[in-house]
Structures are given as structure tokens and as C-alpha cells.
C-alpha atoms as a PDB file:
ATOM      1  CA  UNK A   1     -19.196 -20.396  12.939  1.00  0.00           C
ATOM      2  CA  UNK A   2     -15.452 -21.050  12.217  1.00  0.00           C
ATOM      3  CA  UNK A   3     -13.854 -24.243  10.378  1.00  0.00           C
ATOM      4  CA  UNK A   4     -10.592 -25.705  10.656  1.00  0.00           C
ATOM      5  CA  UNK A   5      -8.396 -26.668   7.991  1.00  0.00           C
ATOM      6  CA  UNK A   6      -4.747 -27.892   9.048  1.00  0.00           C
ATOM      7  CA  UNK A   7      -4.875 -26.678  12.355  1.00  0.00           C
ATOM      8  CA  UNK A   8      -5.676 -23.271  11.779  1.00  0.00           C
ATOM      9  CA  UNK A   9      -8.630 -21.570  12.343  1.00  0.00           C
ATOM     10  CA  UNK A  10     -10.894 -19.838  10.225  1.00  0.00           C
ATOM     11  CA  UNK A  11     -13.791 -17.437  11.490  1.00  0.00           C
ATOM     12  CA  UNK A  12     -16.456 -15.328   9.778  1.00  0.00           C
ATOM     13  CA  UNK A  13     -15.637 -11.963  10.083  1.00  0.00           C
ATOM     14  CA  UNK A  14     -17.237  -8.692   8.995  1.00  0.00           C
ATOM     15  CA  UNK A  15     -20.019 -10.242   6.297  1.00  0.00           C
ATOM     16  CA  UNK A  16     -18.989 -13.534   6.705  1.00  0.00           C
ATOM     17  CA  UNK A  17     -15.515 -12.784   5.418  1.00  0.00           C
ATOM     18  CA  UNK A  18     -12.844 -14.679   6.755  1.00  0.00           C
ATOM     19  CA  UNK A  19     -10.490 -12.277   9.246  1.00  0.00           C
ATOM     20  CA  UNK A  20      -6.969 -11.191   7.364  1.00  0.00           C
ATOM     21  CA  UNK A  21      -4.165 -12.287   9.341  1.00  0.00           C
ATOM     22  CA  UNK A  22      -0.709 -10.712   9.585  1.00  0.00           C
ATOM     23  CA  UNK A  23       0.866 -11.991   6.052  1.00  0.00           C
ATOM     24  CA  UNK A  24      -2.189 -10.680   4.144  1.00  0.00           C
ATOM     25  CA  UNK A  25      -2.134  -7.393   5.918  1.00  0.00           C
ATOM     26  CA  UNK A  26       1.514  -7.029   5.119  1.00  0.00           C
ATOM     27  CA  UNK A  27       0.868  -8.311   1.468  1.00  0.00           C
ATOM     28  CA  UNK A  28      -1.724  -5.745   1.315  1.00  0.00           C
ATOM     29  CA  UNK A  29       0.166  -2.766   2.395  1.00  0.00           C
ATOM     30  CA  UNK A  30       2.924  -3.767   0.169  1.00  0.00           C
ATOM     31  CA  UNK A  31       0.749  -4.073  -3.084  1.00  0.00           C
ATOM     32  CA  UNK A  32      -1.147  -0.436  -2.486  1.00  0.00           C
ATOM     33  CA  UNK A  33       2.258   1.438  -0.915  1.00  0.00           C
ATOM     34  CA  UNK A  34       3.903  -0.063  -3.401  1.00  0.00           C
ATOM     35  CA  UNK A  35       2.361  -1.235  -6.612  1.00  0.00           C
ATOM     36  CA  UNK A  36      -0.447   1.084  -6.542  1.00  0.00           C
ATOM     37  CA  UNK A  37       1.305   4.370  -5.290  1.00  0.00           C
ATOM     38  CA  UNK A  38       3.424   3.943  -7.931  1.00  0.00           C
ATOM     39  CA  UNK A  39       1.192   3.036 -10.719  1.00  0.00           C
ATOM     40  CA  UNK A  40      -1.229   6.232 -10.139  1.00  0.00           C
ATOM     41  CA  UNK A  41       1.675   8.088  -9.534  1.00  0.00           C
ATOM     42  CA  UNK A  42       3.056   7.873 -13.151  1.00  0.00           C
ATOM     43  CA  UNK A  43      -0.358   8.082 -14.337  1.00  0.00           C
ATOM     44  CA  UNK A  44      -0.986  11.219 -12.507  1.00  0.00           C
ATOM     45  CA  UNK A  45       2.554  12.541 -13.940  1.00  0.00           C
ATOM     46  CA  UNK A  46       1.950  11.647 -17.237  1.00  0.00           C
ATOM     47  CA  UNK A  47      -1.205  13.525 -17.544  1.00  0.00           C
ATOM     48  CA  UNK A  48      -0.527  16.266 -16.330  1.00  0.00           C
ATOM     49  CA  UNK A  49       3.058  16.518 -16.471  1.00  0.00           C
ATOM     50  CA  UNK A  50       3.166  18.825 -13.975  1.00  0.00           C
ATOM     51  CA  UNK A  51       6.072  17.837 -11.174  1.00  0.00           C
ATOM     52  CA  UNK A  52       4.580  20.158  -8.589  1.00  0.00           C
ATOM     53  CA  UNK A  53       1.674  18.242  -7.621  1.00  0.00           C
ATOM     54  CA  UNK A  54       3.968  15.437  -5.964  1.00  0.00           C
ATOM     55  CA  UNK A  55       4.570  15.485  -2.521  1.00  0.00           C
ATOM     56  CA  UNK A  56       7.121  13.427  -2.227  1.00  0.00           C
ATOM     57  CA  UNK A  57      10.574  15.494  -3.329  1.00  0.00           C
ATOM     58  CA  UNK A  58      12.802  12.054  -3.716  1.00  0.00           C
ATOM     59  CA  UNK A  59       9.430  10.776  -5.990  1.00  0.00           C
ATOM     60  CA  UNK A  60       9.445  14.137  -7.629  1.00  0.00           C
ATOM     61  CA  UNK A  61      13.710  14.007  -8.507  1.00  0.00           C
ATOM     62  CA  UNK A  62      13.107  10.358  -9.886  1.00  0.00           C
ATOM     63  CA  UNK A  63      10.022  11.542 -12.288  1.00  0.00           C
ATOM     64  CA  UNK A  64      12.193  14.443 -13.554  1.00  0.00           C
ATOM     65  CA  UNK A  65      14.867  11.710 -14.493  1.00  0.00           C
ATOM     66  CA  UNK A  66      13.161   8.216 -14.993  1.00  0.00           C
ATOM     67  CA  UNK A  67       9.715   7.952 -14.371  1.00  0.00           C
ATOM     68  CA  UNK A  68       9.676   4.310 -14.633  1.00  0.00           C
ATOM     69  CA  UNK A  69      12.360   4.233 -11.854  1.00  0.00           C
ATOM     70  CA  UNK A  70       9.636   5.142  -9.830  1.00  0.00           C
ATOM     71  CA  UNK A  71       8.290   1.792  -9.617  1.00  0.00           C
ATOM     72  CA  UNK A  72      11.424   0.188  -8.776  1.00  0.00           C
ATOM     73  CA  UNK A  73      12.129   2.762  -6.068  1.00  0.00           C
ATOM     74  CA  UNK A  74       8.431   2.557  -4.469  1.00  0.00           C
ATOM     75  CA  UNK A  75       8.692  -1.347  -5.210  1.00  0.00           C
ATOM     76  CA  UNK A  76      11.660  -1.517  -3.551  1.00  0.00           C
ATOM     77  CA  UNK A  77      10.531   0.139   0.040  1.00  0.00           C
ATOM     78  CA  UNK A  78       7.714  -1.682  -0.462  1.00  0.00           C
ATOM     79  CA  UNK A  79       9.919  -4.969  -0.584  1.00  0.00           C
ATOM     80  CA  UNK A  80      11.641  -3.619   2.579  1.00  0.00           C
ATOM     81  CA  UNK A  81       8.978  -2.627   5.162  1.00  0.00           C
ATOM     82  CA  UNK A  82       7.299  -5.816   3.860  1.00  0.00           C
ATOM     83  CA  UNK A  83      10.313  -7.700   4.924  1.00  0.00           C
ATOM     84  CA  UNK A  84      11.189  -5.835   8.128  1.00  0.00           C
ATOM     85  CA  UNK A  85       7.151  -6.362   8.989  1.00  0.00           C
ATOM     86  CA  UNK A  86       7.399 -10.256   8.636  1.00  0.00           C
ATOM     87  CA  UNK A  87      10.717  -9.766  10.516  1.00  0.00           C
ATOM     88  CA  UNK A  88       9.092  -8.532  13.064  1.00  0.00           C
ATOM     89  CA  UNK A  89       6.033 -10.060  13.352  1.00  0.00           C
ATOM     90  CA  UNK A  90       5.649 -10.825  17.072  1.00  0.00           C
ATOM     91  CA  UNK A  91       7.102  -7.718  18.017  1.00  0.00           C
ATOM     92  CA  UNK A  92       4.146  -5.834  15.730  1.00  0.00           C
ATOM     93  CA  UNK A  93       1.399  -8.406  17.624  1.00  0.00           C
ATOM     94  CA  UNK A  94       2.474  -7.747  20.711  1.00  0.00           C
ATOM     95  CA  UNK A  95       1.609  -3.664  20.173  1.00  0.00           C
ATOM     96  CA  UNK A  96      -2.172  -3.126  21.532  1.00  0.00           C
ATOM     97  CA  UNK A  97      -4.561  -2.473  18.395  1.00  0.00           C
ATOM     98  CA  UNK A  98      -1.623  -3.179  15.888  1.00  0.00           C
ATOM     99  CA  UNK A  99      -4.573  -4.809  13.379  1.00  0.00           C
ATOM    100  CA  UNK A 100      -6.240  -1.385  13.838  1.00  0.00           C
ATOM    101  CA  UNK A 101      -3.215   0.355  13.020  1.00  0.00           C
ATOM    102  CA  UNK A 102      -2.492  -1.800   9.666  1.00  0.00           C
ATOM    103  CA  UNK A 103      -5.981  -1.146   8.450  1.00  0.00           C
ATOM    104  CA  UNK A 104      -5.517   3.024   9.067  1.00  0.00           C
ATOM    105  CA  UNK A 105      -2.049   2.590   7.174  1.00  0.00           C
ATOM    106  CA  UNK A 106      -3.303   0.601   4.744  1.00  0.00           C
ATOM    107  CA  UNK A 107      -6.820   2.735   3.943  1.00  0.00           C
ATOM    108  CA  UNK A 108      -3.905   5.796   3.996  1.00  0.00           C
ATOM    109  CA  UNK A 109      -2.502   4.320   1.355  1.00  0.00           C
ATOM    110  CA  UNK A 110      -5.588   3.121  -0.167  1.00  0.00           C
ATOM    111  CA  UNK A 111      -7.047   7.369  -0.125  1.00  0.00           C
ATOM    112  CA  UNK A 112      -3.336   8.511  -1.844  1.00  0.00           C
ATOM    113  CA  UNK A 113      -3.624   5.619  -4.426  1.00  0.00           C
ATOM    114  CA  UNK A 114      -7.276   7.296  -5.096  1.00  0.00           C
ATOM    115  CA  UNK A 115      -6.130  11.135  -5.008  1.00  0.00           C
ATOM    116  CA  UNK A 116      -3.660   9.997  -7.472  1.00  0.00           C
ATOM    117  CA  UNK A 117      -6.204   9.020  -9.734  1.00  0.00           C
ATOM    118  CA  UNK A 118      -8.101  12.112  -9.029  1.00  0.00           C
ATOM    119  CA  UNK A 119      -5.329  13.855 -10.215  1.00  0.00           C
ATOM    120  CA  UNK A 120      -4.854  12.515 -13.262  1.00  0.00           C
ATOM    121  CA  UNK A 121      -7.997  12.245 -14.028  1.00  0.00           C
ATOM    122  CA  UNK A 122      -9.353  15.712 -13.643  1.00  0.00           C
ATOM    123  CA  UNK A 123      -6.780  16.992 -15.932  1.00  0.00           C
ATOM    124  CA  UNK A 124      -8.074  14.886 -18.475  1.00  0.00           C
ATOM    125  CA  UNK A 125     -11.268  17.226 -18.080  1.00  0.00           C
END
């Protein structure tokens, strides 16, 4: 069953959710590569304090100097790719399984947002 409001249509998806299109996919990647890397990032580093367990040696340099630069640096790429993805929008469509593709980067994101938290977390124990 699908409805139609404004000329667009709507369908039930997995569970009777309604499918994501493109600008919520983007939004989404954005908010957890973004938003939520950084967030459990500095949570992460300010529990345990310990710079090794970052990956990511530009993330790592910024924590030793500002770690609330870190959310203006991830917030920034985020703001970029998000850009250059609705820039590019029918070139991204016209790739074969590109939804599949946003969904694996996004649930990428979604498992280093959660090992962040891990992170942090155990050292609280």
C-alpha cells in the first residue's frame, strides 16, 4: 500500500516503514560520521585519556591540542561529503546498489560510533 502526498510517493517498506530516500540517507550519514563520531570520540578520550586508542592520527593531533576542535573538524567533513553527496545526487543514483552502499557506510559508521562508546565505557570499569 503506498499514499501520495504532493506528488510524491510514499511506500511501506521494511515493517511498514516508509523507504529513506537520498536526502535522509545523506542526513543520516552526516549526523553519525559527523555528530556522533565526534561526540563518542571525546567521550572515549576523556575517559580514558589515553591518545593511543584513536585511529585516526589527524583526530589524534587535534585531541592532543583542542579536543573540542574535534567536533568542528569531524562537523566540518561531515558538512562537505554531505554537500558534495547532494551535489551529486544523480551521479550517486545512477551507481547500481548505491542505496546498499549508503546503508553499509552508514551502519560503518553506526559500529565506530558504538566501539567508541565501548571504549569509554569499559574504562569506566
Amino acid at each position: 500500500m503506498s499514499t501520495s502526498r504532493a506528488g510524491i510517493e510514499f511506500g511501506n517498506g521494511f515493517f511498514g516503514a516508509q523507504r529513506l530516500g537520498y536526502a535522509e540517507l545523506v542526513f543520516a550519514q552526516m549526523f553519525v560520521w559527523g555528530l556522533g563520531d565526534a561526540a563518542s570520540t571525546l567521550l572515549a578520550f576523556s575517559i580514558s585519556g589515553n591518545l593511543a586508542l584513536e585511529a585516526n592520527p589527524i583526530a589524534r593531533t587535534v585531541l592532543l591540542h583542542e579536543p573540542l576542535l574535534l567536533l568542528v573538524l569531524k562537523g566540518a567533513v561531515a558538512a562537505v561529503v554531505g554537500i558534495t553527496l547532494i551535489e551529486f545526487r544523480d551521479t550517486v543514483t545512477g551507481v547500481p546498489l548505491w542505496r546498499a552502499w549508503m546503508f553499509g557506510v552508514l551502519a560503518l559508521g553506526t559500529a565506530v560510533v558504538f566501539s567508541n562508546f565501548y571504549v569509554g565505557f569499559s574504562m569506566l570499569a
